[in-house]
Protein backbone atom coordinates (compact mmCIF):
# COMPACT_ATOMS: atom_id res chain seq x y z
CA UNK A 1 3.93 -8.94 7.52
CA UNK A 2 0.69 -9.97 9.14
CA UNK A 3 -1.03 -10.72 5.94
CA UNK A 4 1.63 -12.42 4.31
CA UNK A 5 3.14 -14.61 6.76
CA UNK A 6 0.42 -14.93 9.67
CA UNK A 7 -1.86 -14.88 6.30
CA UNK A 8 -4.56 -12.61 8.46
CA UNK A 9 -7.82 -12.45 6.44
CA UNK A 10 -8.60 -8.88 7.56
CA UNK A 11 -7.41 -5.93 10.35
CA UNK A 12 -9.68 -3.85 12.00
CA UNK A 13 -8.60 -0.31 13.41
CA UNK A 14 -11.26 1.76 15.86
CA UNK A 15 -10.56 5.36 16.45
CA UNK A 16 -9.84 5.41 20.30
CA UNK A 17 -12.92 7.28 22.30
CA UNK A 18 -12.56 7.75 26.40
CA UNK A 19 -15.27 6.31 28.22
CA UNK A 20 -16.42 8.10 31.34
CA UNK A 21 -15.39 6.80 34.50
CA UNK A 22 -12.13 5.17 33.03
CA UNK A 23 -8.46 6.53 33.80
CA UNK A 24 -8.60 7.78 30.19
CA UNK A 25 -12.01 9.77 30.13
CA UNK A 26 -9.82 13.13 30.18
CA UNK A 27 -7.92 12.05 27.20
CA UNK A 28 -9.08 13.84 23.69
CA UNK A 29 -10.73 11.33 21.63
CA UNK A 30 -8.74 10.46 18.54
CA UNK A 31 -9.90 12.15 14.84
CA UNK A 32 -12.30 9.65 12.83
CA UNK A 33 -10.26 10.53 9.63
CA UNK A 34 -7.23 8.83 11.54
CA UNK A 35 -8.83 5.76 11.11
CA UNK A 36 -10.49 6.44 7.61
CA UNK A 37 -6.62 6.67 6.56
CA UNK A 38 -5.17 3.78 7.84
CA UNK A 39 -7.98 1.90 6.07
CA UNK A 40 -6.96 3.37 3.09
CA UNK A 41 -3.14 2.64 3.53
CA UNK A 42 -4.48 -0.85 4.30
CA UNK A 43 -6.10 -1.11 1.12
CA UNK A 44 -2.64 0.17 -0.83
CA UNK A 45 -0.87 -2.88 1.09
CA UNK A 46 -3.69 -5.29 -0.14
CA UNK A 47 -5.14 -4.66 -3.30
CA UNK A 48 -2.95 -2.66 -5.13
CA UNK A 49 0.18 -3.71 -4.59
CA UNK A 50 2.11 -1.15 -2.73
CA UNK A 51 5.10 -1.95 -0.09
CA UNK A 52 4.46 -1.25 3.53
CA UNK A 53 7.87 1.79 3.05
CA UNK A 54 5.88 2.92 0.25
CA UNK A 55 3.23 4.40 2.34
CA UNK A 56 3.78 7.75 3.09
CA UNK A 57 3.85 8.77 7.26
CA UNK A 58 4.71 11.87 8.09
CA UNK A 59 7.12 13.19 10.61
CA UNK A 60 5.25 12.16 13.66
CA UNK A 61 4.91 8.22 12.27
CA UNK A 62 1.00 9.13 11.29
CA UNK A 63 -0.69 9.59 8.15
CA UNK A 64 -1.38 12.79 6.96
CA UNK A 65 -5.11 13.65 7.97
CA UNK A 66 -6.05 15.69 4.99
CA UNK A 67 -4.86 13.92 2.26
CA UNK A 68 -5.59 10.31 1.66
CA UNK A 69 -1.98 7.91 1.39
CA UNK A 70 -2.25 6.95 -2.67
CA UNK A 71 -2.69 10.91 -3.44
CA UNK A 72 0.35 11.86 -1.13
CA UNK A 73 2.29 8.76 -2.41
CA UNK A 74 1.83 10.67 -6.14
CA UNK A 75 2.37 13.79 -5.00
CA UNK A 76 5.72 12.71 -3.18
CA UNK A 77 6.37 11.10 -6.86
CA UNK A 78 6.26 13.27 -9.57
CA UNK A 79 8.97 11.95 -11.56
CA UNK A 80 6.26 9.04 -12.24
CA UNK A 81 3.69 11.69 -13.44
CA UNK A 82 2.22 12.12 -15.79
CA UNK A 83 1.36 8.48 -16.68
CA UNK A 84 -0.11 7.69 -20.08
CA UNK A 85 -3.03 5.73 -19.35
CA UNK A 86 -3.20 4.36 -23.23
CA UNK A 87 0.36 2.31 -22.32
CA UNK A 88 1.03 2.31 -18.91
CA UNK A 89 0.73 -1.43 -17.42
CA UNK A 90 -1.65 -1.88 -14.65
CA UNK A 91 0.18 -2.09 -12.08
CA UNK A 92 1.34 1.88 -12.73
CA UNK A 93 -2.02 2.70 -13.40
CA UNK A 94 -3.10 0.86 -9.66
CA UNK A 95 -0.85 4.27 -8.27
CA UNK A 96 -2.76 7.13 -9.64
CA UNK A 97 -5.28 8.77 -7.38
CA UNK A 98 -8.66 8.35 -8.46
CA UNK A 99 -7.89 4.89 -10.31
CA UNK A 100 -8.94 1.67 -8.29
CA UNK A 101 -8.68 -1.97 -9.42
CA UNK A 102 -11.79 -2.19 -11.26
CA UNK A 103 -11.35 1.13 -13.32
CA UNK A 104 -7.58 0.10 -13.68
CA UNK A 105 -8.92 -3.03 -15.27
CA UNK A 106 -11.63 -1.36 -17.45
CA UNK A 107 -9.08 1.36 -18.83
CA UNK A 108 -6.72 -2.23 -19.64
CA UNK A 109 -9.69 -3.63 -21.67
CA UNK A 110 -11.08 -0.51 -23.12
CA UNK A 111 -7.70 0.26 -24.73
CA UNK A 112 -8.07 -2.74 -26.87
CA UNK A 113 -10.73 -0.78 -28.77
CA UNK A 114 -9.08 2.36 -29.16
CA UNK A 115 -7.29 4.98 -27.41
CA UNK A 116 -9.01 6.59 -24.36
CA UNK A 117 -9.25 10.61 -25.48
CA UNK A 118 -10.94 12.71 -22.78
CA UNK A 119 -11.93 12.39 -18.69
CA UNK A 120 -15.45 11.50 -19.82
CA UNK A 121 -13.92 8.11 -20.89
CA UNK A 122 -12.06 7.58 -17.51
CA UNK A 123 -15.36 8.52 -15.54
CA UNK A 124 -17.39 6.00 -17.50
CA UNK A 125 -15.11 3.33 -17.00
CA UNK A 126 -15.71 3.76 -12.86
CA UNK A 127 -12.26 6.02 -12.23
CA UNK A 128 -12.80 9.41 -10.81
CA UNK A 129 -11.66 11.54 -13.33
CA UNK A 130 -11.38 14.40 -11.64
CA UNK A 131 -8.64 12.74 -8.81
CA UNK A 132 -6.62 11.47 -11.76
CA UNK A 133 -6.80 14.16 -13.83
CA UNK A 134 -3.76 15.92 -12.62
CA UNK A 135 -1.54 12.54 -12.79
CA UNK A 136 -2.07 11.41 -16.30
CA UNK A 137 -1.98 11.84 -19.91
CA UNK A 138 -4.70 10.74 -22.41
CA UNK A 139 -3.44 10.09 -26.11
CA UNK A 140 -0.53 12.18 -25.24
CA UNK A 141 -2.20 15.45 -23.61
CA UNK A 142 -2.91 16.61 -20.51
CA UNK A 143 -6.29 16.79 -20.09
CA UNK A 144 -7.81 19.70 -18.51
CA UNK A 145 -7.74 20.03 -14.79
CA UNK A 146 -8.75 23.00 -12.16
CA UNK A 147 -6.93 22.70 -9.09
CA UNK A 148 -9.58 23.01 -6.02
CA UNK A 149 -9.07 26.68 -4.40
CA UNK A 150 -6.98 26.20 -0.79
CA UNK A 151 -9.32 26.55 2.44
């Protein structure tokens, strides 16, 4: 709402810290990847065109800590996935993990010439292949993809 109808340039969020000597110094400082994330959902509400009830809080109204918004939007979406990247309109290909808006618009223009075969020609078009791997198809096949090990 703030950047469409107060048409704010830019919000800043600081992870809080107690300062000695303050009535809050005995609170616990809050985790750095809290703010990370809501930088990230930020970015989903600005640049690539997702809806503030699109972004995906958990339980306790936060965002989940170890996984960033866009990958647990896709994740909570898998009737959307896999996406073919040789058709899919930008806007679709602005929601898979590991495709930004430059890469999205490199794959758009790249198509042109032919179709895109193998992760080698996401990577060199700026996406991170490996992120999108899971979440798309490339001339009609999955492409291969190891799942990292759980910690």
């Amino acid at each position: 709402m703030l950047y469409r109808e107060v048409r704010l340039a830019r919000a800043y969020y600081s992870a809080f810290n107690p300062i000695r000597d303050t009535p809050l110094e005995s609170t616990a400082p809050t985790d750095p990847r809290r703010e990370f994330r809501l930088y990230q959902a930020d970015w989903l509400l600005r640049y690539y065109g997702f809806a503030a009830e699109e972004i995906p809080f958990e339980a306790d109204g936060n965002l989940p800590e170890n996984l960033d918004p866009k990958a647990a939007w896709a994740r909570a979406h898998p009737e959307r996935f896999p996406l073919e990247v040789n058709a899919a309109p930008l806007p679709e290909l602005l929601r898979v993990p590991g495709i930004g808006p430059t890469s999205a618009r490199a794959i758009v223009t790249a198509r042109r010439r032919g179709n895109l075969r193998e992760l080698g020609d996401l990577r060199k078009l700026g996406a991170r292949a490996d992120r999108a791997a899971p979440f798309v198809l490339l001339a009609g096949r999955r492409p291969p993809y190891q799942p990292p090990l759980p910690l």
